[in-house]
N, C-alpha and C. Protein backbone atom coordinates (compact mmCIF):
# COMPACT_ATOMS: atom_id res chain seq x y z
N UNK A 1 16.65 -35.55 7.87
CA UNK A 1 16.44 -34.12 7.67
C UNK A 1 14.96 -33.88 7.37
N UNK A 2 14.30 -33.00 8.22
CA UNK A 2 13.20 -32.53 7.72
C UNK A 2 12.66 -32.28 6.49
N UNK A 3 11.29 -32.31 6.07
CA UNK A 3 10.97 -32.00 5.07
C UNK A 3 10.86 -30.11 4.97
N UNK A 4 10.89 -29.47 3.89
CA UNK A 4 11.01 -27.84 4.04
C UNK A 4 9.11 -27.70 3.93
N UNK A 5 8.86 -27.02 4.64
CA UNK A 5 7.46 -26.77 5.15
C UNK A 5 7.05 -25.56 3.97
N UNK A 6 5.84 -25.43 3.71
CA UNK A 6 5.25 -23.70 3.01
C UNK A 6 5.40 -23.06 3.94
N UNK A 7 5.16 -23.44 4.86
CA UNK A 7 5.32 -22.13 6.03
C UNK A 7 6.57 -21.63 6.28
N UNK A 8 7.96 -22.61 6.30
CA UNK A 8 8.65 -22.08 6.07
C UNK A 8 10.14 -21.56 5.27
N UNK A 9 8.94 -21.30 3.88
CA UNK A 9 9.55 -20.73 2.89
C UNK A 9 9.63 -19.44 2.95
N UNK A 10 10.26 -18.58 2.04
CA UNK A 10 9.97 -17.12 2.04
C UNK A 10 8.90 -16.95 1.38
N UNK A 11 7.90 -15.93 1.82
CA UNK A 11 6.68 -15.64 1.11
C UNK A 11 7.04 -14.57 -0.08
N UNK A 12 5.92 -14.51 -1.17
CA UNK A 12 6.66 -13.73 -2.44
C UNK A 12 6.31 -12.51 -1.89
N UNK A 13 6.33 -11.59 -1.60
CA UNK A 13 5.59 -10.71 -1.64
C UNK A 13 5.18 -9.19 -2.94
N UNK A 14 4.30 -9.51 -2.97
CA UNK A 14 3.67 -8.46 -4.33
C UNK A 14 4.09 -7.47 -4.16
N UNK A 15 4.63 -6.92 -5.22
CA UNK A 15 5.06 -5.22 -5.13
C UNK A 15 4.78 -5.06 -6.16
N UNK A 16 4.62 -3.69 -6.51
CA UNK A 16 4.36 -3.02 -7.89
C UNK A 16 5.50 -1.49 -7.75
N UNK A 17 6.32 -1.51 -8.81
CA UNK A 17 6.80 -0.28 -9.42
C UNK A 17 6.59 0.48 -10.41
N UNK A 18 6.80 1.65 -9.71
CA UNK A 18 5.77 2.66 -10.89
C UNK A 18 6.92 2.73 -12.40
N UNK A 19 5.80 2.32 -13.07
CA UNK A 19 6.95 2.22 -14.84
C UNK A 19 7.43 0.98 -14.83
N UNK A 20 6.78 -0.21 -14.21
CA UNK A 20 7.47 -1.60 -14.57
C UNK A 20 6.72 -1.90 -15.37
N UNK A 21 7.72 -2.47 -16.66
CA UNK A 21 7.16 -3.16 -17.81
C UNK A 21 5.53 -4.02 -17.14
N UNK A 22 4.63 -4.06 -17.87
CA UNK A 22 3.44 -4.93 -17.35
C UNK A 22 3.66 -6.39 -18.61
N UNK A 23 4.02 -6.46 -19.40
CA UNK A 23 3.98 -7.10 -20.36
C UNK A 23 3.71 -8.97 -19.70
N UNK A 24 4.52 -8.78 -18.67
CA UNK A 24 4.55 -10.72 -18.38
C UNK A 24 3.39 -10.63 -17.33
N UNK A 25 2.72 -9.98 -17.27
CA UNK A 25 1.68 -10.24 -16.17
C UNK A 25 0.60 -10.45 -16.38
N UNK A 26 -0.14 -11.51 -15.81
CA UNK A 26 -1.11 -11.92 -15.73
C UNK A 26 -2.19 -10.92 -15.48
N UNK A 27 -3.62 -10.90 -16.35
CA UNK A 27 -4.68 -10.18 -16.13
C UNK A 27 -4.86 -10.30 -14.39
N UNK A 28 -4.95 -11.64 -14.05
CA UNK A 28 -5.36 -12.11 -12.40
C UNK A 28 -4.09 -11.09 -11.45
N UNK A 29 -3.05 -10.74 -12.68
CA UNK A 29 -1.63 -10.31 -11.43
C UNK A 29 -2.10 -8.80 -11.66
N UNK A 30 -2.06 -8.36 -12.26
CA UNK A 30 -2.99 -7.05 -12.34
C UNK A 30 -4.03 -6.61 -11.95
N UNK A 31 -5.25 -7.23 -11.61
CA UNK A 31 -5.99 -6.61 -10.79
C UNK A 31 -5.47 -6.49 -9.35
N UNK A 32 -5.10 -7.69 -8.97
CA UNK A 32 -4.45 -8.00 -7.46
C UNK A 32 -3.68 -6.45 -7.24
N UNK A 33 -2.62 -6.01 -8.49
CA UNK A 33 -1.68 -5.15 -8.02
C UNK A 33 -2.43 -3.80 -8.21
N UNK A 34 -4.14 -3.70 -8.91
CA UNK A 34 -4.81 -2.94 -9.01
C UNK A 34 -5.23 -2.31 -7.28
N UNK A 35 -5.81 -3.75 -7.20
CA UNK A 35 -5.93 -3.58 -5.77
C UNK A 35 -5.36 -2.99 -4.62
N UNK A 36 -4.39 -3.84 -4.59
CA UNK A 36 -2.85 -3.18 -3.51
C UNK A 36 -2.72 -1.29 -4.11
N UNK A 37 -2.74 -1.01 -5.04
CA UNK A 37 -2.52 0.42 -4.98
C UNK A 37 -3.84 0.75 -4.56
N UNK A 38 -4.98 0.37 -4.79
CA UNK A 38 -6.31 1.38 -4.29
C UNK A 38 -6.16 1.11 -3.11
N UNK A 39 -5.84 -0.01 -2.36
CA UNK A 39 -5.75 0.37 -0.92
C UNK A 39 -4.48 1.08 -0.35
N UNK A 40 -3.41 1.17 -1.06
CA UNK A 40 -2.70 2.17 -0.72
C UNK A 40 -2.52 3.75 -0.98
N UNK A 41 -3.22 3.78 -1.65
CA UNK A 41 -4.42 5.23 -2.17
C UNK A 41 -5.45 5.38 -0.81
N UNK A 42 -6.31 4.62 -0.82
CA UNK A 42 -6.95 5.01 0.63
C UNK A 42 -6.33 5.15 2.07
N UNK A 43 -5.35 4.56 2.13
CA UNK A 43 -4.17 4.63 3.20
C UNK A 43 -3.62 5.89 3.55
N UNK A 44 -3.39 6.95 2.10
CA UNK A 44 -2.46 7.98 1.62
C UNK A 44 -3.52 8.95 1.94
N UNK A 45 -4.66 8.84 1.62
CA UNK A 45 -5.62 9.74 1.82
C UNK A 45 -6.38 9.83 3.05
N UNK A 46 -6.27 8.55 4.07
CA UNK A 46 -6.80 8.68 4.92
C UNK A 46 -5.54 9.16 6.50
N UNK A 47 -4.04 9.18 5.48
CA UNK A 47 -3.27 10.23 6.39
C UNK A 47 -3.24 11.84 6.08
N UNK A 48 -3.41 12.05 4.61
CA UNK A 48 -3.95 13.27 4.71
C UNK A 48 -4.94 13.36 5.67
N UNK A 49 -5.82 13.28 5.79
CA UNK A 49 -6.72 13.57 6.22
C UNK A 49 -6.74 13.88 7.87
N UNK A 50 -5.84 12.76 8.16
CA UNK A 50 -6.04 12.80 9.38
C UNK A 50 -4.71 14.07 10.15
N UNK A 51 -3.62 14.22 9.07
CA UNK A 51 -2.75 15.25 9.18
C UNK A 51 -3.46 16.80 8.87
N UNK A 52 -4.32 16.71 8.09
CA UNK A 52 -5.18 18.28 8.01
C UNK A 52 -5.76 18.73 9.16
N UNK A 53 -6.40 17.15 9.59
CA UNK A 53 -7.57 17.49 10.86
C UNK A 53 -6.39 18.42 12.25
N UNK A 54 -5.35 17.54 12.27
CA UNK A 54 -4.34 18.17 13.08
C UNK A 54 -3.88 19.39 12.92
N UNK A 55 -3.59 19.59 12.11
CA UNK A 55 -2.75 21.18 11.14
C UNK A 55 -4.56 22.01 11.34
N UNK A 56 -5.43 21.99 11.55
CA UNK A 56 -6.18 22.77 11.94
C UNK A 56 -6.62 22.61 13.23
N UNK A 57 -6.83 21.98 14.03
CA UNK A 57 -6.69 21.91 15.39
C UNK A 57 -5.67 23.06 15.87
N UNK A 58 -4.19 22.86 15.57
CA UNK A 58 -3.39 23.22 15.68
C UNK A 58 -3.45 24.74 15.32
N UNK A 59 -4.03 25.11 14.10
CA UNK A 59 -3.87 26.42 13.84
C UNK A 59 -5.07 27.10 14.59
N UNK A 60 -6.08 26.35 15.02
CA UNK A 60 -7.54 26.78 16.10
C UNK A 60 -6.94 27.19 17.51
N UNK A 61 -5.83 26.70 17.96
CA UNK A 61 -5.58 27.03 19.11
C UNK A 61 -4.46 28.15 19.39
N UNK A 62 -3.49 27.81 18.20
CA UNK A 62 -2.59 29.07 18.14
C UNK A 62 -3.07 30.22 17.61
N UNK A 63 -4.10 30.58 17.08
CA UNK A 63 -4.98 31.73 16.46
C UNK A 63 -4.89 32.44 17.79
N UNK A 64 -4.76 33.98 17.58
CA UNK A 64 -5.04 35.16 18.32
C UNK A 64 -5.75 36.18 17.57
């Protein structure tokens, strides 16, 4: 029987919930999950953004 590879294990993957106790986490696990929200903050803002640009396009052409 094969040996079980890292590759194929399940990977953990990081999540953060809003209001989860922080208490067992590591300073190092906290910035990381600092991270992951600022880039999902820029993600959020860069679909606003790109949904406004539309919603005025949109209202530029239906204008009479």
């Amino acid at each position: 029987m094969p040996a079980i590879d890292d590759d194929d294990r399940p990977k953990r993957k990081v999540a953060h919930e809003i209001g989860q106790d922080l208490t067992l986490l590591a300073v190092e696990e906290l910035r990381e999950r600092v991270g992951l929200l600022q880039d999902e903050i820029a993600r959020l803002e860069a679909d606003i953004a790109r949904k406004q640009a539309t919603r005025s396009a949109a209202d530029q052409f239906f204008k009479t």
